[in-house]
PDB file of N, CA and C in Angstrom:
ATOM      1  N   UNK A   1     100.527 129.128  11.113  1.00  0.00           N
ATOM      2  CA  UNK A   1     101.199 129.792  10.018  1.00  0.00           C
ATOM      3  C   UNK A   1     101.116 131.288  10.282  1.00  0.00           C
ATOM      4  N   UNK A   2     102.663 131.940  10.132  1.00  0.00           N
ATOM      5  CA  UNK A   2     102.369 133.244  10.310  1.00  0.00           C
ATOM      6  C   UNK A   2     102.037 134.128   9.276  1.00  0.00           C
ATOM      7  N   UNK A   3     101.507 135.287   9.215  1.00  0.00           N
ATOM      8  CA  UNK A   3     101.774 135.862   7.664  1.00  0.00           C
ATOM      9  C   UNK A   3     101.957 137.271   8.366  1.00  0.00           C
ATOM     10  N   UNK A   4     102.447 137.902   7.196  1.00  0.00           N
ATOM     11  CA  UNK A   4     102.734 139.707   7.674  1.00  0.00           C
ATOM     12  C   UNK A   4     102.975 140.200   6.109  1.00  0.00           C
ATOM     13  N   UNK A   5     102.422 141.552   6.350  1.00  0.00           N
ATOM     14  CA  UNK A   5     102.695 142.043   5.405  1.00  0.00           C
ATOM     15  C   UNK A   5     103.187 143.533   5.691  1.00  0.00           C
ATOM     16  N   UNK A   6     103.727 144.367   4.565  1.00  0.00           N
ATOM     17  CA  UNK A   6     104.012 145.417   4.617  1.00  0.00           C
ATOM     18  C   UNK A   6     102.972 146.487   4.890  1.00  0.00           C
ATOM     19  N   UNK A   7     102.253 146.652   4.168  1.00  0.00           N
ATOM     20  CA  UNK A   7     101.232 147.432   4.896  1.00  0.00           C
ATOM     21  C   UNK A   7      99.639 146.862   5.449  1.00  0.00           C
ATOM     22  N   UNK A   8      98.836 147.328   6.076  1.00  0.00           N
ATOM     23  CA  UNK A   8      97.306 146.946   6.407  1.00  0.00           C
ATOM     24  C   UNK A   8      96.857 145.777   5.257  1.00  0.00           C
ATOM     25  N   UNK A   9      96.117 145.041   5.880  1.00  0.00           N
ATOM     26  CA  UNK A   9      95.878 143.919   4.868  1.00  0.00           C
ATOM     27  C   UNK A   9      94.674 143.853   4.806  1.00  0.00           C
ATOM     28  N   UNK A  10      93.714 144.492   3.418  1.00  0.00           N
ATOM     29  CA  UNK A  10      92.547 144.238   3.567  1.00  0.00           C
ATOM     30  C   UNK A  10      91.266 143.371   2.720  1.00  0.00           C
ATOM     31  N   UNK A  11      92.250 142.086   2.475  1.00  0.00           N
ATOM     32  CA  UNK A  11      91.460 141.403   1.789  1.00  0.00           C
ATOM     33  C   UNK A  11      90.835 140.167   2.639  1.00  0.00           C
ATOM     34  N   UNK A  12      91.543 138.819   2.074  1.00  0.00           N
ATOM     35  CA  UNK A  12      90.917 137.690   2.647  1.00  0.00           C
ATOM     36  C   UNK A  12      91.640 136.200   2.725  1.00  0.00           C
ATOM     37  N   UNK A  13      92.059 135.220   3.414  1.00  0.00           N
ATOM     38  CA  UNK A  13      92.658 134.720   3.171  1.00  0.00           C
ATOM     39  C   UNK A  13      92.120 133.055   3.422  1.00  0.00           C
ATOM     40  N   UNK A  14      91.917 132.139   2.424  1.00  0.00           N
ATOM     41  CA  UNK A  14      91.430 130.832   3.130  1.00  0.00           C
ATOM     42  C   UNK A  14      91.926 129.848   2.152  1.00  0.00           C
ATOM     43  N   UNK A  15      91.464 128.832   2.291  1.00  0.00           N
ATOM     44  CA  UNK A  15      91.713 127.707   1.673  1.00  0.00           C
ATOM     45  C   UNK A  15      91.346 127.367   0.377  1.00  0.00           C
ATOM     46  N   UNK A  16      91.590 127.135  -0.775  1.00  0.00           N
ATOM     47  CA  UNK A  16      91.254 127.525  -2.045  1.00  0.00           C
ATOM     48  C   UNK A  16      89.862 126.456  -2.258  1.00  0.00           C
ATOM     49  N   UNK A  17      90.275 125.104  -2.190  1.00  0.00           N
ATOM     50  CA  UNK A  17      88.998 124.091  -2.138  1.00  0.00           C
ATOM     51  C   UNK A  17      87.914 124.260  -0.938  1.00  0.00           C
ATOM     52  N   UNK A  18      88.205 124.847  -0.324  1.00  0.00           N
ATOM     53  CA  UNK A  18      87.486 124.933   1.162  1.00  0.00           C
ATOM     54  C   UNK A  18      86.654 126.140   1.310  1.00  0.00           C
ATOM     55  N   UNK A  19      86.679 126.893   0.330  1.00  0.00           N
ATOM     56  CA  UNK A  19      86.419 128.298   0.300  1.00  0.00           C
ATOM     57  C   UNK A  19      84.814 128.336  -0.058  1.00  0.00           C
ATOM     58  N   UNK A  20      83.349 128.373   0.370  1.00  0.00           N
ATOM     59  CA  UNK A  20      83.525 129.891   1.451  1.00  0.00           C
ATOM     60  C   UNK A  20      83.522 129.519   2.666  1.00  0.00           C
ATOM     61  N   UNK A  21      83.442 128.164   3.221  1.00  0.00           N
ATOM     62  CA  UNK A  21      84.052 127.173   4.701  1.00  0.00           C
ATOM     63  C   UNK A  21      85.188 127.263   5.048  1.00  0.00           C
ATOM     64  N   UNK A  22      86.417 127.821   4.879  1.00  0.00           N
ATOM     65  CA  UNK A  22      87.101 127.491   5.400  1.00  0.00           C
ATOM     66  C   UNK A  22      88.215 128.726   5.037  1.00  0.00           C
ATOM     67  N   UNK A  23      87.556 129.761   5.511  1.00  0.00           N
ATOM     68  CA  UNK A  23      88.237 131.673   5.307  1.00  0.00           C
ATOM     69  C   UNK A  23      89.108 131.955   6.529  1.00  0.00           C
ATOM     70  N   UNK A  24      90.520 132.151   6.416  1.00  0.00           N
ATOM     71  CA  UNK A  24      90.751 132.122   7.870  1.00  0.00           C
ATOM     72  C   UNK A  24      91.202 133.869   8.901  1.00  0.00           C
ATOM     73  N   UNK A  25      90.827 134.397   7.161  1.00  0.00           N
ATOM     74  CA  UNK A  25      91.108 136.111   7.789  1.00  0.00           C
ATOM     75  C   UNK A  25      90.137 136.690   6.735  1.00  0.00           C
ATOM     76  N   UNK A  26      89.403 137.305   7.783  1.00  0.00           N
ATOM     77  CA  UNK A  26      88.170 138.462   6.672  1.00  0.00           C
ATOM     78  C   UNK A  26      88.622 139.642   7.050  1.00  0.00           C
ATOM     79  N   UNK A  27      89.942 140.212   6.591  1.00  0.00           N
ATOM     80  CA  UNK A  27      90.382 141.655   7.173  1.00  0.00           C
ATOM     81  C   UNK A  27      89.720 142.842   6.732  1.00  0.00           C
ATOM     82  N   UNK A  28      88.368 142.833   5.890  1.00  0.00           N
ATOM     83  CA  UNK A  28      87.196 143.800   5.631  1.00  0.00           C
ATOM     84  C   UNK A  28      86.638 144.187   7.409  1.00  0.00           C
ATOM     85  N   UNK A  29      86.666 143.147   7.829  1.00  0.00           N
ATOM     86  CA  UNK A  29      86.457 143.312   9.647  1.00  0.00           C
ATOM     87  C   UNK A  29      87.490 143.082  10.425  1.00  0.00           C
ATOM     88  N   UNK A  30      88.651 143.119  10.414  1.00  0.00           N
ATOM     89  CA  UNK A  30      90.083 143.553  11.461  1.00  0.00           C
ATOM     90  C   UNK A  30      91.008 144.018  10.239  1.00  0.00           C
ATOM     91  N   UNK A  31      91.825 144.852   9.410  1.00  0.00           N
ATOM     92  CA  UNK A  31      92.575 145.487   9.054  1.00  0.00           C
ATOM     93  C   UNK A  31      94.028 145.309  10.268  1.00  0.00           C
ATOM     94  N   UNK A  32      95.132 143.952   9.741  1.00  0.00           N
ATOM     95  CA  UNK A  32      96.158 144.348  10.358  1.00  0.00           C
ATOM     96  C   UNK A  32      97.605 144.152   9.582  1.00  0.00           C
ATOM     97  N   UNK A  33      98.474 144.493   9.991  1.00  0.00           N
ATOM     98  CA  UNK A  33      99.251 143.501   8.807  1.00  0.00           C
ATOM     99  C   UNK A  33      99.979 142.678   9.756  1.00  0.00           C
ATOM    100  N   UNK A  34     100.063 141.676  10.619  1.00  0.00           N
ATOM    101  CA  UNK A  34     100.123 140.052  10.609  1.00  0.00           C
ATOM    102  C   UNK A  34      98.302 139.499  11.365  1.00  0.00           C
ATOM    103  N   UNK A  35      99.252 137.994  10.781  1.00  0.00           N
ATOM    104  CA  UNK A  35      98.067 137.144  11.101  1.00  0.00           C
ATOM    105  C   UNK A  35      99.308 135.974  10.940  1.00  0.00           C
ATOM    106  N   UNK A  36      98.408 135.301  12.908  1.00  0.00           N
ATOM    107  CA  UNK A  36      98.296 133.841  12.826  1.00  0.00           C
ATOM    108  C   UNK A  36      97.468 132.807  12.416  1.00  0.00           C
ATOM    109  N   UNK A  37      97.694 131.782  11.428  1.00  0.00           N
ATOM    110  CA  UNK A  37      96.471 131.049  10.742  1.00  0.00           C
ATOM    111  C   UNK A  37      96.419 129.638  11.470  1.00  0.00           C
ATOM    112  N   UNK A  38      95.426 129.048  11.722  1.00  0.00           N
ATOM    113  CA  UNK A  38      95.672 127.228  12.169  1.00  0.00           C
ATOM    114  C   UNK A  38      94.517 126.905  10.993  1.00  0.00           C
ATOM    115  N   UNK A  39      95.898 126.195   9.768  1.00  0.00           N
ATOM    116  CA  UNK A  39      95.242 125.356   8.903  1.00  0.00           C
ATOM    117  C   UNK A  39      95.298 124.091   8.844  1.00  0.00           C
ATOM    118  N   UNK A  40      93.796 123.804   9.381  1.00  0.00           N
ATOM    119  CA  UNK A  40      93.787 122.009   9.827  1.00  0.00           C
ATOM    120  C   UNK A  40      93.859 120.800   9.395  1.00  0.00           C
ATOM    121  N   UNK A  41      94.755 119.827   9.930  1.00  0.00           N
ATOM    122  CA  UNK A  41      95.337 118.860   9.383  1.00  0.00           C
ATOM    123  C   UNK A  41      94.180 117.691   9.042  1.00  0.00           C
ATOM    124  N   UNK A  42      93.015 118.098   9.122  1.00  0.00           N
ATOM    125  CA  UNK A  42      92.062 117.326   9.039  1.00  0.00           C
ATOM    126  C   UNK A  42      90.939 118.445   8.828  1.00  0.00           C
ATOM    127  N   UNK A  43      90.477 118.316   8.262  1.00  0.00           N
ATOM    128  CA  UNK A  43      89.016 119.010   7.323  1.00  0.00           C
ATOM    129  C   UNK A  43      89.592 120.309   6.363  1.00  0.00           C
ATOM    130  N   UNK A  44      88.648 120.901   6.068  1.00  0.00           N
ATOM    131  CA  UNK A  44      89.216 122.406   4.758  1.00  0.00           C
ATOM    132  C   UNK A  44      90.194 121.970   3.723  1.00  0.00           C
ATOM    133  N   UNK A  45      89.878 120.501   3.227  1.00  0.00           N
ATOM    134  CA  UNK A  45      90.719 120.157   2.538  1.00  0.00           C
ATOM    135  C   UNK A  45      92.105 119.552   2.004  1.00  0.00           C
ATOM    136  N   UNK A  46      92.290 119.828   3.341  1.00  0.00           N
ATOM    137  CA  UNK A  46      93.895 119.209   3.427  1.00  0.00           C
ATOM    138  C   UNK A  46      93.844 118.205   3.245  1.00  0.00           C
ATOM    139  N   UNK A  47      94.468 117.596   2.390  1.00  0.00           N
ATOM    140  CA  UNK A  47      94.771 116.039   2.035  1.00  0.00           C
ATOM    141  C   UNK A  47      96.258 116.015   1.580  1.00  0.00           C
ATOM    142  N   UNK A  48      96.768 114.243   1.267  1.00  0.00           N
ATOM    143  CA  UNK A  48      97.446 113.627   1.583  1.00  0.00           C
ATOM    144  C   UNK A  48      98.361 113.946  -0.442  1.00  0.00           C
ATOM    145  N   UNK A  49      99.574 114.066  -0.351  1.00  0.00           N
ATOM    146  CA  UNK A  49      99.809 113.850  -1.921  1.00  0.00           C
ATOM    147  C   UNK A  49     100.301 112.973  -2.412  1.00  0.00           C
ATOM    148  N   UNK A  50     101.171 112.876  -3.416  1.00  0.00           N
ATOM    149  CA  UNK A  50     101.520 111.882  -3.869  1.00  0.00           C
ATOM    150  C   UNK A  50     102.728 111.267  -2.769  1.00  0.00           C
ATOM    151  N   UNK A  51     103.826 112.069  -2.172  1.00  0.00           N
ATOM    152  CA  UNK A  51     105.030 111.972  -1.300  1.00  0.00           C
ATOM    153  C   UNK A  51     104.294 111.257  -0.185  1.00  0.00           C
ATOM    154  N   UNK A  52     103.113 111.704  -0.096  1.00  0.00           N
ATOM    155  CA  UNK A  52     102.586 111.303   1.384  1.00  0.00           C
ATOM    156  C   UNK A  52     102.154 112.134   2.402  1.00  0.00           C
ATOM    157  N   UNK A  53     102.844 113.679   2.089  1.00  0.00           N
ATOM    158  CA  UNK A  53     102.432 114.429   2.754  1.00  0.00           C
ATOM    159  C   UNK A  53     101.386 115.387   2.461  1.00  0.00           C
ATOM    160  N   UNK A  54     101.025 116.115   3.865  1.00  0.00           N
ATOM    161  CA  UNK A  54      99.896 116.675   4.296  1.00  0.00           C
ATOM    162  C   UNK A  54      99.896 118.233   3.041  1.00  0.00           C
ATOM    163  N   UNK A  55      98.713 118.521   2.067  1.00  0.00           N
ATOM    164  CA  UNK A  55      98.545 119.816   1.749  1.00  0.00           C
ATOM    165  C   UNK A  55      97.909 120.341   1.447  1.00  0.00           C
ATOM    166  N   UNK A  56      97.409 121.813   1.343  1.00  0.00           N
ATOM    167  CA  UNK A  56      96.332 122.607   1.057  1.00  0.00           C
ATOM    168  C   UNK A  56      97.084 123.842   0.183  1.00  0.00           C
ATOM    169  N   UNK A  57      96.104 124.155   0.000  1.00  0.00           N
ATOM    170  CA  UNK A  57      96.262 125.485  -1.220  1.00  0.00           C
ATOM    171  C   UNK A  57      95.867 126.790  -0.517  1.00  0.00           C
ATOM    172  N   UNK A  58      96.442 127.732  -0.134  1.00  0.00           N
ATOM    173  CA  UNK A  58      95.887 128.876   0.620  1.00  0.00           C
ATOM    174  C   UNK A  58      95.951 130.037  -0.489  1.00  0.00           C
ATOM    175  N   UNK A  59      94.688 130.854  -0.310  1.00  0.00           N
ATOM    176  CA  UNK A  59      94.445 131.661  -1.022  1.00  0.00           C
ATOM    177  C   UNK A  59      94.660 133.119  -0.403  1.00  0.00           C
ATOM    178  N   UNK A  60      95.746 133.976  -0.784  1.00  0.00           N
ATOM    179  CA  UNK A  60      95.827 135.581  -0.110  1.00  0.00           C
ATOM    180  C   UNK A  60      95.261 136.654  -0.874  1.00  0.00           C
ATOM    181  N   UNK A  61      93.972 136.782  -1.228  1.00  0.00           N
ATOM    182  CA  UNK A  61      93.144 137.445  -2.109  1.00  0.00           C
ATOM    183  C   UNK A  61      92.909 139.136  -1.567  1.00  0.00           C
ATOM    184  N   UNK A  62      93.630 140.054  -2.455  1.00  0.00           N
ATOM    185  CA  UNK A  62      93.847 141.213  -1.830  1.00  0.00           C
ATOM    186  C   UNK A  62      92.619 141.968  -1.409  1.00  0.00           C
ATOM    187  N   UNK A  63      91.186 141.850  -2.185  1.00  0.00           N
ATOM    188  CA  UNK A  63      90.085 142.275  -1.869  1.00  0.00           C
ATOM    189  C   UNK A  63      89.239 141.479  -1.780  1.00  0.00           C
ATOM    190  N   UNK A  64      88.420 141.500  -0.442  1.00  0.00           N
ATOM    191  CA  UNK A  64      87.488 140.667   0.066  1.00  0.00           C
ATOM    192  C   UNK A  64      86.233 140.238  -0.663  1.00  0.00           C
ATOM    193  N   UNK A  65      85.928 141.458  -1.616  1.00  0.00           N
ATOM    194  CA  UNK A  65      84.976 141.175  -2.591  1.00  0.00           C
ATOM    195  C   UNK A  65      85.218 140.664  -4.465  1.00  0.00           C
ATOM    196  N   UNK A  66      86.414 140.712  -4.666  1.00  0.00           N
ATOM    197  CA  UNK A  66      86.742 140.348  -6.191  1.00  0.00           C
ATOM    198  C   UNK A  66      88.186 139.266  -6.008  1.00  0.00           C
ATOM    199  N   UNK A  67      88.259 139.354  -7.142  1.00  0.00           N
ATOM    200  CA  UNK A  67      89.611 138.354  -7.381  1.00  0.00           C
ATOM    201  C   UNK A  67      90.323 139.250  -8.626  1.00  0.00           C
ATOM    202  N   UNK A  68      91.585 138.963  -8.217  1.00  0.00           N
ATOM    203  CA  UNK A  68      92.625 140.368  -8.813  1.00  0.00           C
ATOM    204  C   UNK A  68      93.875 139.369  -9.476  1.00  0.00           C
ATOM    205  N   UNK A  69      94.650 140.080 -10.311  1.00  0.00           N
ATOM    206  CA  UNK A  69      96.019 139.627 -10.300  1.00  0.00           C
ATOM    207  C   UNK A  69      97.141 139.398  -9.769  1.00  0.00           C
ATOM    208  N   UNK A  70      96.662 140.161  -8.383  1.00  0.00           N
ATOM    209  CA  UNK A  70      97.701 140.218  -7.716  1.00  0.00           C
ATOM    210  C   UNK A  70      97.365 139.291  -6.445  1.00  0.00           C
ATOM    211  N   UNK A  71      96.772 138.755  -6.417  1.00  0.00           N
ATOM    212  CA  UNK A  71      96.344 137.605  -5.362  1.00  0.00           C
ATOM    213  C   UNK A  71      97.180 136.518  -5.429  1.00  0.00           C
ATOM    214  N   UNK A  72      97.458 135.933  -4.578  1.00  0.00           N
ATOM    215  CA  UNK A  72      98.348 134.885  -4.193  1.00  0.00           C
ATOM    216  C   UNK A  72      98.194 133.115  -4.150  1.00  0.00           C
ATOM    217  N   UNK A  73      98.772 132.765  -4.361  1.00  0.00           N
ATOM    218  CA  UNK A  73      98.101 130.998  -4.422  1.00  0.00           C
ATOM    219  C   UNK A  73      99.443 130.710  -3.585  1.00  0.00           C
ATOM    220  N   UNK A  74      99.377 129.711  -2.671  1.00  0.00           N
ATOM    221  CA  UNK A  74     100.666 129.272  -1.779  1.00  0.00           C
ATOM    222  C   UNK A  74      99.773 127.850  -1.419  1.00  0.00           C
ATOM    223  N   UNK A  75     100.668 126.617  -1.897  1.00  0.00           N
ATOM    224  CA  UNK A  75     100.655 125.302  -1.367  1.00  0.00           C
ATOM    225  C   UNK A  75     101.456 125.584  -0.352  1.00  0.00           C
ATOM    226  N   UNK A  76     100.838 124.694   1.023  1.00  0.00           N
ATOM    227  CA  UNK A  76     100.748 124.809   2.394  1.00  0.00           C
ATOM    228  C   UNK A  76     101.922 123.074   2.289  1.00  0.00           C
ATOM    229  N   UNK A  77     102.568 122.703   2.610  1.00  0.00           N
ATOM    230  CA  UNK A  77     102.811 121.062   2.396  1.00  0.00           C
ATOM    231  C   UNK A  77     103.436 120.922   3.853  1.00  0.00           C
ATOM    232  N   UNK A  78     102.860 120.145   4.823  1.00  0.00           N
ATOM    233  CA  UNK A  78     103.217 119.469   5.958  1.00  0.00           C
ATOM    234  C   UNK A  78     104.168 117.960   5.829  1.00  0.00           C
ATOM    235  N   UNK A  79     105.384 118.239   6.192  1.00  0.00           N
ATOM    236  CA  UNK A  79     106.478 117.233   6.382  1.00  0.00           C
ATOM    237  C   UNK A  79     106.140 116.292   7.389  1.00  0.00           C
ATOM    238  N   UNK A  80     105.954 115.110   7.450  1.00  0.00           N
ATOM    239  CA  UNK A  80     105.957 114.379   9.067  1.00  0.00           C
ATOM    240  C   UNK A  80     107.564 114.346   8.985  1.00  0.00           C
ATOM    241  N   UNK A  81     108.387 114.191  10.597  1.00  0.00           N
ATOM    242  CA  UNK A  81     109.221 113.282  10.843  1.00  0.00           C
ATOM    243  C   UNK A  81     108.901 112.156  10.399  1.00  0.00           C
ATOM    244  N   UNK A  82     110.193 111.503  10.377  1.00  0.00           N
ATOM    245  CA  UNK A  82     110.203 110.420  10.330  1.00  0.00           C
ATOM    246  C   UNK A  82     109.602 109.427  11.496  1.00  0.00           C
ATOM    247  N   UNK A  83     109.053 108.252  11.790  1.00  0.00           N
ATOM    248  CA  UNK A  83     108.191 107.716  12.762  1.00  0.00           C
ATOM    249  C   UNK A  83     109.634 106.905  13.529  1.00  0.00           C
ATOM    250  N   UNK A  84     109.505 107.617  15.291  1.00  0.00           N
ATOM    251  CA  UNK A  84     110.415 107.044  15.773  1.00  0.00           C
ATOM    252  C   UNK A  84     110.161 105.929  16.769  1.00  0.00           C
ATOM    253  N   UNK A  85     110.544 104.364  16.509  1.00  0.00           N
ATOM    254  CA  UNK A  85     109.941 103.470  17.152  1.00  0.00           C
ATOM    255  C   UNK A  85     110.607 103.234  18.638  1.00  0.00           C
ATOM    256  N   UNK A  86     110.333 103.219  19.798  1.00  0.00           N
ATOM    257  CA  UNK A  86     110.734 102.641  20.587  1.00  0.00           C
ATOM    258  C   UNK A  86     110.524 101.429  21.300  1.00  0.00           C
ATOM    259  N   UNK A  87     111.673 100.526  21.479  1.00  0.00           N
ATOM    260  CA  UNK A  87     111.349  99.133  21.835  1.00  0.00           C
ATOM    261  C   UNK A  87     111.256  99.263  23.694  1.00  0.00           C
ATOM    262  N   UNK A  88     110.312  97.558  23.616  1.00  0.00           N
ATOM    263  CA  UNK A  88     110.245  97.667  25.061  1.00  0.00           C
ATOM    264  C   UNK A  88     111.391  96.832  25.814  1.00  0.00           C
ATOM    265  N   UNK A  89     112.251  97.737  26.704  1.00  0.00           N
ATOM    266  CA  UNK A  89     113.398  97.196  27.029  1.00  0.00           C
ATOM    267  C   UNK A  89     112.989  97.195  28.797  1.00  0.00           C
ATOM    268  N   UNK A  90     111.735  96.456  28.943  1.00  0.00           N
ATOM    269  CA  UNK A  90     111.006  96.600  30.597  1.00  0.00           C
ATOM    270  C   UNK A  90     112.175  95.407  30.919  1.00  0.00           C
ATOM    271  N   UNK A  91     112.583  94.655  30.665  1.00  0.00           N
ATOM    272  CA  UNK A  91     113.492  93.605  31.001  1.00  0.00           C
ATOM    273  C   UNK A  91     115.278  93.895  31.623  1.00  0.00           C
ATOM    274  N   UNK A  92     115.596  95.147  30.902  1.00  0.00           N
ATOM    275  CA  UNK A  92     116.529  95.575  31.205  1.00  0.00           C
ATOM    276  C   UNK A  92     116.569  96.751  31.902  1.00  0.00           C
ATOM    277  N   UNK A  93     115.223  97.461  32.210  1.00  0.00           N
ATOM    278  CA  UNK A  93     114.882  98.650  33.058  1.00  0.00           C
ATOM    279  C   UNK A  93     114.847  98.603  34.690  1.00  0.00           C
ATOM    280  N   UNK A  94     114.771  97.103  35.020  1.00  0.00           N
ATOM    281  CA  UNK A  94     114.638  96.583  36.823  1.00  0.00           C
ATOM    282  C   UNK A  94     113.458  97.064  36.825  1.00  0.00           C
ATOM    283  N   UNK A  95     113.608  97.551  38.347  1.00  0.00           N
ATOM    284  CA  UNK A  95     112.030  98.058  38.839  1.00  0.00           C
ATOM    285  C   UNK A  95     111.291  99.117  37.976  1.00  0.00           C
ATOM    286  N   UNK A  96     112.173  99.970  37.301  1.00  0.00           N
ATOM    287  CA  UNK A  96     111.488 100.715  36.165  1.00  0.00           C
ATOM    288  C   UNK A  96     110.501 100.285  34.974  1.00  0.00           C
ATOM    289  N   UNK A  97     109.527 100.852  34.539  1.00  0.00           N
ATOM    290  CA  UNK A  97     108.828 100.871  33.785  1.00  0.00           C
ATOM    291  C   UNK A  97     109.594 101.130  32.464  1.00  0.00           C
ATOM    292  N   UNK A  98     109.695 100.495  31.551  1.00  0.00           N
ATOM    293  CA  UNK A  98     110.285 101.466  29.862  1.00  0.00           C
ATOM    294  C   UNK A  98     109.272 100.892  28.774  1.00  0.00           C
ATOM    295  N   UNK A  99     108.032 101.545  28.608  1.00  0.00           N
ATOM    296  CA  UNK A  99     106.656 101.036  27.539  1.00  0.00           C
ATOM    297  C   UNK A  99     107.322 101.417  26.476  1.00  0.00           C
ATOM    298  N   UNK A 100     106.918 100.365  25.761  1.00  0.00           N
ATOM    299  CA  UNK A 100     107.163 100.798  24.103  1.00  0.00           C
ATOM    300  C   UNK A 100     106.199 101.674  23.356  1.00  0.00           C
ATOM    301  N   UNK A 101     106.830 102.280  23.081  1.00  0.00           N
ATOM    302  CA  UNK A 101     106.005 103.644  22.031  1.00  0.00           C
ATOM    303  C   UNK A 101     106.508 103.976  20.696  1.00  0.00           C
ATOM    304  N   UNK A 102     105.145 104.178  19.779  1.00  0.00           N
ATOM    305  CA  UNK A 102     105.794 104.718  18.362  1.00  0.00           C
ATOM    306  C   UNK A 102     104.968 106.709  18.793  1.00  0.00           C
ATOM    307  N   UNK A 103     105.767 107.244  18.317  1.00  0.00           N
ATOM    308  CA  UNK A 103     104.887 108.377  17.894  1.00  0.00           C
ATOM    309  C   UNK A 103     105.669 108.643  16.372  1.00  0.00           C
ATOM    310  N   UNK A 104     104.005 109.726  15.814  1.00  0.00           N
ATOM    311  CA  UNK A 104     105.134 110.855  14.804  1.00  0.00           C
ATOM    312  C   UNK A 104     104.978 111.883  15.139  1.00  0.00           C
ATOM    313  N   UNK A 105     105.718 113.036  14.656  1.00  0.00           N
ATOM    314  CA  UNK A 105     105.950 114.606  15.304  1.00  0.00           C
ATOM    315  C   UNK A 105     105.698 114.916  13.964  1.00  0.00           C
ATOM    316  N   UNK A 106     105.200 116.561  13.555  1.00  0.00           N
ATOM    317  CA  UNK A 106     105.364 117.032  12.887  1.00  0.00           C
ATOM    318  C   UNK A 106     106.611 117.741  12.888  1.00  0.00           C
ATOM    319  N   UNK A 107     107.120 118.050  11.474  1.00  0.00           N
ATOM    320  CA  UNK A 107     108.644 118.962  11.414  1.00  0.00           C
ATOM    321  C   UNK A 107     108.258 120.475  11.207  1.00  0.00           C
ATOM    322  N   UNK A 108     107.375 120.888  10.541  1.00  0.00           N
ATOM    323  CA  UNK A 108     107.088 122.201  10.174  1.00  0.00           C
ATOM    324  C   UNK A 108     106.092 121.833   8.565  1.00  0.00           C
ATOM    325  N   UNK A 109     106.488 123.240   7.968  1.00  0.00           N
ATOM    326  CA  UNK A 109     105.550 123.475   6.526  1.00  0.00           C
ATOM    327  C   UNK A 109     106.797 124.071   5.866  1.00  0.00           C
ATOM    328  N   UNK A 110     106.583 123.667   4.695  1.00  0.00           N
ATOM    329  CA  UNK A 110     107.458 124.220   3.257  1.00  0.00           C
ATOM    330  C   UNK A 110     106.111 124.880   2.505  1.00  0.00           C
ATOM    331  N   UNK A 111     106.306 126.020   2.311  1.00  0.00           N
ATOM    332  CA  UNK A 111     105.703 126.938   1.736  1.00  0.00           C
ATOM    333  C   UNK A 111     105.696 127.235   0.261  1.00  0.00           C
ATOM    334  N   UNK A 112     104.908 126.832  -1.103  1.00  0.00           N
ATOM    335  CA  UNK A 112     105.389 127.208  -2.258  1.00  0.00           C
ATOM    336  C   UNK A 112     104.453 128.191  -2.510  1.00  0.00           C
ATOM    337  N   UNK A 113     104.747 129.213  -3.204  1.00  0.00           N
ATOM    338  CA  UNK A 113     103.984 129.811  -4.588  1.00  0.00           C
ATOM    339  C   UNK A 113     103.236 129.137  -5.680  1.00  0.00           C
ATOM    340  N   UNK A 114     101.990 128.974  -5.626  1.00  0.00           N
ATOM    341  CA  UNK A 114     101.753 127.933  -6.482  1.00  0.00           C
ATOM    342  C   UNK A 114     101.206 128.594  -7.885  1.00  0.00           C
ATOM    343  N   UNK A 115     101.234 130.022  -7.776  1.00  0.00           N
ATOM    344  CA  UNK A 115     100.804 130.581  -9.200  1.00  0.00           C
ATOM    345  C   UNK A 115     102.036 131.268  -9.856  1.00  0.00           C
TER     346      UNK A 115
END
């Protein structure tokens, strides 16, 4: 996840349930305005919702030491693709190999405002 802002960013940014485990910018110690975040699809909270998909609550708290009004709440929500099955067509491949495989891919994140 990218973030940027307009000017120097010097607060803090993590996971709202996950928090004080799971902080993913303490800009009291780097001051920049972007940041790349990896918020993990497994631990810090992320869980599953009602749709099925993957989400967390990220917190953009402007000062590292208080909580303000102007701080940010953003649900994180991870889309899967859809699961694409492939059959095994080794019968019609000849000497070729064709294994059957399912995977899923992720599509991206839809980003809300949650306050």
């Amino acid at each position: 996840l990218s973030i940027r802002f307009e000017d120097p960013f010097h607060g803090i940014i993590y996971s709202e349930k996950g928090f004080p485990n799971c902080i993913y910018v303490n800009a009291s110690i780097l001051s920049q305005t972007s940041y790349t975040i990896k918020v993990p699809l497994d631990g810090c909270e992320t869980a599953y919702n009602t749709d099925g998909h993957l989400e967390n609550a990220i917190v953009i708290q402007e000062s590292s030491s208080r909580v303000s009004e102007s701080d940010k709440k953003y649900l994180l929500t991870c889309i899967p693709a859809s699961t694409t099955v492939r059959q095994d067509v080794s019968q019609l491949c000849g000497k070729y190999r064709c294994p059957a495989r399912s995977r899923r891919r992720l599509t991206g994140f839809l980003l809300t405002q949650n306050w």
